[in-house]
Protein backbone atom coordinates (compact mmCIF):
# COMPACT_ATOMS: atom_id res chain seq x y z
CA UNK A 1 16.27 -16.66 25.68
CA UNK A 2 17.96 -18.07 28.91
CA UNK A 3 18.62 -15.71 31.93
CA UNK A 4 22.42 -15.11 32.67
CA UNK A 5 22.42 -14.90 35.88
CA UNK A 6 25.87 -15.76 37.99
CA UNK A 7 24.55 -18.21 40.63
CA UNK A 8 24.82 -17.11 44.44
CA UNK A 9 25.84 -20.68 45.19
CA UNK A 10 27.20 -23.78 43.43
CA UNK A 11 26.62 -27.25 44.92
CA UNK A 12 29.12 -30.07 43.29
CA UNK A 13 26.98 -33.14 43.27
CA UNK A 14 29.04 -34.60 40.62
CA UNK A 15 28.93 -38.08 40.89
CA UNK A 16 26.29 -38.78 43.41
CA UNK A 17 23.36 -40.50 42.65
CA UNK A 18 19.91 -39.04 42.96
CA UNK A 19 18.19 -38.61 44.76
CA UNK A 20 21.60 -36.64 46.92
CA UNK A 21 22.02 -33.91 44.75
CA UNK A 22 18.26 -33.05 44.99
CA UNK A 23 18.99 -33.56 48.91
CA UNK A 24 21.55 -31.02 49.22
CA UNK A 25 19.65 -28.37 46.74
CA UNK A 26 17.04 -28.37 49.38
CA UNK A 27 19.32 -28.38 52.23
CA UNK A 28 20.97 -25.31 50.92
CA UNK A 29 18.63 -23.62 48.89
CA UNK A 30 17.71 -21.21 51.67
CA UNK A 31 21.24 -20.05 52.35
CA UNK A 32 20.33 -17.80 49.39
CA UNK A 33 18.71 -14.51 48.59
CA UNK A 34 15.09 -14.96 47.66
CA UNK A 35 15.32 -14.43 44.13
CA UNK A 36 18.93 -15.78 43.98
CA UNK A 37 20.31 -18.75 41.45
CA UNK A 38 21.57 -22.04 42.58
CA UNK A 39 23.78 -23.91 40.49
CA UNK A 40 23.64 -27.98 40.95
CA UNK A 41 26.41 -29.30 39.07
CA UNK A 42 25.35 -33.21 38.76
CA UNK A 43 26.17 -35.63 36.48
CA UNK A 44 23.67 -38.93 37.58
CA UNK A 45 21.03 -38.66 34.14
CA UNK A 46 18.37 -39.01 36.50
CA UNK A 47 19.24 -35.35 37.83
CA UNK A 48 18.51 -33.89 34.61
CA UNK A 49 15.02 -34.78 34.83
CA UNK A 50 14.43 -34.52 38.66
CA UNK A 51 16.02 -31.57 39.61
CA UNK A 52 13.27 -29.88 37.09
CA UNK A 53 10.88 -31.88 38.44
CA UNK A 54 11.57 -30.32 41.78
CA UNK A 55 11.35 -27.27 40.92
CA UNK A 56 7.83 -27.85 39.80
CA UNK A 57 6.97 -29.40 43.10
CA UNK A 58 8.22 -26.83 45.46
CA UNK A 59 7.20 -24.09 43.13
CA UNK A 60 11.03 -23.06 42.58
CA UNK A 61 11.90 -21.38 38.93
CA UNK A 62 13.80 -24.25 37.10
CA UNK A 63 15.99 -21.42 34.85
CA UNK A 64 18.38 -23.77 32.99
CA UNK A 65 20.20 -26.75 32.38
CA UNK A 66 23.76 -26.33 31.19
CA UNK A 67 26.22 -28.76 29.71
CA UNK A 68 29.57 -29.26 31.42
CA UNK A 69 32.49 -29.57 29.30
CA UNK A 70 33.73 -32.57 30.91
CA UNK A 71 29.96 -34.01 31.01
CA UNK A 72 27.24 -33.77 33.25
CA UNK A 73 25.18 -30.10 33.98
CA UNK A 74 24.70 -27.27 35.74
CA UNK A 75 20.98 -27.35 36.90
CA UNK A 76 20.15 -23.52 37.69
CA UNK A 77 17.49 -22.69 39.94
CA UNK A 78 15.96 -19.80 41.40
CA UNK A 79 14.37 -19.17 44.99
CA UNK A 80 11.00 -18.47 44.64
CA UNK A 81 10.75 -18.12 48.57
C-alpha cells in the first residue's frame, strides 16, 4: 500500500540530467514541513534510481515513484528532518 499524500511542493526537473534534479530536491527540500512530501517530477532514467538512492543517504523516506502519463515520474519524498 502506497501513502496518498498531496505533496507540499512539486519541483519540474523534467528534462534535466542528473545529477540537477537531485540538486534542486536538496536545495528545496527544507522549504517544507518536516514530515511534508516532495514531488520531483524527472524524466533522466538515472533519476529513478538516484533520487531513491538519496533518500537512503540523507535518511529521507523515499514514499513513491509514479509514472507520468506523458513519461518520466514523480519521485515522492518525505522530510525526515
Amino acid at each position: 500500500m502506497t501513502e496518498l499524500t498531496q505533496p507540499a511542493l512539486t519541483i519540474d526537473a523534467l528534462g534535466k540530467k542528473c545529477p540537477i534534479p537531485i540538486i534542486m530536491l536538496a536545495e528545496q527540500i527544507n522549504f517544507v514541513p518536516l514530515n511534508a512530501v516532495v514531488a520531483v517530477l524527472a524524466d533522466d532514467p538515472a533519476a529513478y534510481n538516484d533520487v531513491p538512492a538519496w533518500c537512503r543517504l540523507k535518511s529521507h523516506k523515499h514514499v513513491g515513484t509514479f509514472e507520468l502519463p506523458d513519461g518520466g515520474w514523480s519521485i515522492h519524498v518525505r522530510r525526515a528532518y
